[in-house]
C-alpha atoms as a PDB file:
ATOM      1  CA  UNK A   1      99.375  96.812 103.415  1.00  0.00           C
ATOM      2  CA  UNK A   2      97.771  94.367 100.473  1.00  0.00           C
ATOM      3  CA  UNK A   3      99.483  95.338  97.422  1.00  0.00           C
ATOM      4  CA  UNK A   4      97.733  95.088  93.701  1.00  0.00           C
ATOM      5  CA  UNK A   5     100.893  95.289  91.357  1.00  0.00           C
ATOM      6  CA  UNK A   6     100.946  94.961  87.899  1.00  0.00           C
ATOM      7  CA  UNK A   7     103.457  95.859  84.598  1.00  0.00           C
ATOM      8  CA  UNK A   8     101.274  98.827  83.214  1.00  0.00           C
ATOM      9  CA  UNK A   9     103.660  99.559  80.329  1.00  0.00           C
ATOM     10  CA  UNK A  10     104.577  97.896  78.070  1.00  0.00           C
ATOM     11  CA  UNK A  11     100.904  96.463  77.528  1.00  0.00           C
ATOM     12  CA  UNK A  12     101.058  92.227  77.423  1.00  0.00           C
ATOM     13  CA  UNK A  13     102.277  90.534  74.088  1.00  0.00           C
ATOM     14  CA  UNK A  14     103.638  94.083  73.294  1.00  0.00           C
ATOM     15  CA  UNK A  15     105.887  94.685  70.327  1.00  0.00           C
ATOM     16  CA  UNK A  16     108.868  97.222  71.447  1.00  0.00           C
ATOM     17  CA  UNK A  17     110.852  98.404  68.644  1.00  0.00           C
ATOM     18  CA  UNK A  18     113.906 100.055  69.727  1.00  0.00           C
ATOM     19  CA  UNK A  19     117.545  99.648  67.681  1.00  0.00           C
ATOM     20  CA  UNK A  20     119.762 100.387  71.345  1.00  0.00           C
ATOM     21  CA  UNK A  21     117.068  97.697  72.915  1.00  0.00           C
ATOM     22  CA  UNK A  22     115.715 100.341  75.557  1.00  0.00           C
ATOM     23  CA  UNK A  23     112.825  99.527  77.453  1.00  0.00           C
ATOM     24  CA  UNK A  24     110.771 101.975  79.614  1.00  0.00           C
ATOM     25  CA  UNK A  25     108.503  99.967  82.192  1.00  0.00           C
ATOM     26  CA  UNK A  26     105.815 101.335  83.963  1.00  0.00           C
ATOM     27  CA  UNK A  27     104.445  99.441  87.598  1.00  0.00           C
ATOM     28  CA  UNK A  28     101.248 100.064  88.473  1.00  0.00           C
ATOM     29  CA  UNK A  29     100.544  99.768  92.715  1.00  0.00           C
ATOM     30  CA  UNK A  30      97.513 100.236  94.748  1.00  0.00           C
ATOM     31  CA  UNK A  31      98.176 100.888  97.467  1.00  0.00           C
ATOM     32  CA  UNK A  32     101.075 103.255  97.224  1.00  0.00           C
ATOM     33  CA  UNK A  33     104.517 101.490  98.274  1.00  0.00           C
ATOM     34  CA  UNK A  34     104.910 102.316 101.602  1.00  0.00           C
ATOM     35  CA  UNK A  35     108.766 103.603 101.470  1.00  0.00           C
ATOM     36  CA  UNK A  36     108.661 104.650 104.737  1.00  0.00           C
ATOM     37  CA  UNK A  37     108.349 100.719 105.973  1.00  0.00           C
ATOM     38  CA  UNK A  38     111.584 100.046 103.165  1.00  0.00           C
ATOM     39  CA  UNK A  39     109.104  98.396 100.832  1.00  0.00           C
ATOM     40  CA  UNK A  40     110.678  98.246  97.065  1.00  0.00           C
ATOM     41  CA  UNK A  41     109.735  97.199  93.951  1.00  0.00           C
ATOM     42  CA  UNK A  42     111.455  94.155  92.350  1.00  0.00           C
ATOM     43  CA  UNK A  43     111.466  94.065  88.243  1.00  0.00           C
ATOM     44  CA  UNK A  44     112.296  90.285  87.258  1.00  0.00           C
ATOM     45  CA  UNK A  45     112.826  89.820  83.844  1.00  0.00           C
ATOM     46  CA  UNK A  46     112.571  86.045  82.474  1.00  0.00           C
ATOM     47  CA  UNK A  47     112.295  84.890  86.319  1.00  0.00           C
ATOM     48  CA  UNK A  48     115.355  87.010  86.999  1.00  0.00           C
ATOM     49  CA  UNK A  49     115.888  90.297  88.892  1.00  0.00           C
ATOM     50  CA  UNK A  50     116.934  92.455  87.161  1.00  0.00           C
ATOM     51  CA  UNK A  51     116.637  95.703  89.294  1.00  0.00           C
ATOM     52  CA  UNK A  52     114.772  97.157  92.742  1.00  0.00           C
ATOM     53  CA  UNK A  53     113.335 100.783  92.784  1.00  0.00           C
ATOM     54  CA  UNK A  54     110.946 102.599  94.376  1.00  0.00           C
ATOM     55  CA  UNK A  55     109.859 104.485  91.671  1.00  0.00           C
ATOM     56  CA  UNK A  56     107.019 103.191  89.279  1.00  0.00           C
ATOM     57  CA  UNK A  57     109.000 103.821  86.421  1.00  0.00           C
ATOM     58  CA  UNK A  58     112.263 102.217  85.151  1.00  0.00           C
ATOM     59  CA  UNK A  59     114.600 101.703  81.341  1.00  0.00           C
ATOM     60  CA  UNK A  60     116.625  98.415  81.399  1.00  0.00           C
ATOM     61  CA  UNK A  61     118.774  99.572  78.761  1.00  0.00           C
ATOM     62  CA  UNK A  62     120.356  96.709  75.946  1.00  0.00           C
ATOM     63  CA  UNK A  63     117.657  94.117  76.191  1.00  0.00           C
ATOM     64  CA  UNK A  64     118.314  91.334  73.457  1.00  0.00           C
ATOM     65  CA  UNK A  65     116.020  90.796  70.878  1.00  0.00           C
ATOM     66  CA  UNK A  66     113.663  88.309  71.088  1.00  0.00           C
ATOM     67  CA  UNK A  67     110.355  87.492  73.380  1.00  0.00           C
ATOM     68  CA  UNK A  68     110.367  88.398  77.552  1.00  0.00           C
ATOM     69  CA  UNK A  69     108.272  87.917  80.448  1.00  0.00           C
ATOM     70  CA  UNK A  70     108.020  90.823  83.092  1.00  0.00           C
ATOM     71  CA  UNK A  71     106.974  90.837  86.322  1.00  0.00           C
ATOM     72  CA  UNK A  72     107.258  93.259  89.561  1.00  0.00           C
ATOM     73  CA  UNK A  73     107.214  92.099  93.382  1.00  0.00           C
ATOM     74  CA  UNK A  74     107.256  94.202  96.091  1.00  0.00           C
ATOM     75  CA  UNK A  75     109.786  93.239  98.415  1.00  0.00           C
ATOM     76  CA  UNK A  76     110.472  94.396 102.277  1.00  0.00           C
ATOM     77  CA  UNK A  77     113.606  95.171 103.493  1.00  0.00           C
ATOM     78  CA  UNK A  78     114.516  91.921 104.243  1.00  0.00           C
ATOM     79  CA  UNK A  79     114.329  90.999 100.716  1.00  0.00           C
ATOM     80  CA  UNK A  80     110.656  89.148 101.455  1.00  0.00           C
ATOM     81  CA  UNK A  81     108.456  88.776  98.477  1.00  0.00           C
ATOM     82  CA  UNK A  82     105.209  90.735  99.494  1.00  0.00           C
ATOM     83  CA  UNK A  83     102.863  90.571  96.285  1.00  0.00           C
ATOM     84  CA  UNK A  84     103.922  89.433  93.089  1.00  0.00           C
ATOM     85  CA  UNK A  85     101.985  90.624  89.444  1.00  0.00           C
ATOM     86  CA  UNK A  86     100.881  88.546  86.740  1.00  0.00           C
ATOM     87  CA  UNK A  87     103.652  87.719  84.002  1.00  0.00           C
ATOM     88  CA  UNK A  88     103.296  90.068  81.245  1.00  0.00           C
ATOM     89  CA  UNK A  89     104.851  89.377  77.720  1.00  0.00           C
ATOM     90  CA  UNK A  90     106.494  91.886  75.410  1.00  0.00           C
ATOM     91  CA  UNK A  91     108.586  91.418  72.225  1.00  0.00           C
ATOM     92  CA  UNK A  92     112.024  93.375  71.529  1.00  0.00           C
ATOM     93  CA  UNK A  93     112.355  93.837  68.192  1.00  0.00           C
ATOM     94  CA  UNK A  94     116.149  95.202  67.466  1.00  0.00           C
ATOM     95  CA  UNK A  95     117.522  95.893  63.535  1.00  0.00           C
ATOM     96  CA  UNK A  96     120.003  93.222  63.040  1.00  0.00           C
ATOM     97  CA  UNK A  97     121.857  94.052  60.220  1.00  0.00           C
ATOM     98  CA  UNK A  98     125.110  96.766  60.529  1.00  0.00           C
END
């Protein structure tokens, strides 16, 4: 199938305040993935992977502070790029005093 896939959470040029730099990501797909053909979502963070899922929904965990690009591919089993989304922007803002 054609995939549409897109970062639907956080929203682009988001601010994300979060002290343990937690991040929950939401990937938005029409059609469905088809899991059933091994298709898998990629999450790339700054142009690198960072993890593959099936599920629309993921938390990268300690993300340093500062200003990141997402984007999501769906990738076969073969590790083939199928669709890629649009780069979407968000801003980690972490309290950096102790």
């Amino acid at each position: 199938p054609k995939y549409k896939v897109a970062i639907a959470s956080p929203a682009d040029d988001e601010p994300v305040r979060s002290n343990p730099g937690n991040i929950a990501i939401l990937v938005s797909s029409e059609p469905a993935l088809d899991v059933a053909a091994g298709h898998k979502f990629q999450l790339l963070m700054d142009g690198n992977p960072v993890m593959t899922s099936q599920k629309t929904s993921v938390v990268l965990t300690n993300v340093d502070r500062g200003t990141h690009t997402l984007q999501v591919q769906v990738i076969d089993e073969t590790g083939k790029v199928l669709e890629s989304s649009e780069s979407s922007t968000f801003h980690m803002l972490r309290f950096a005093g102790g």
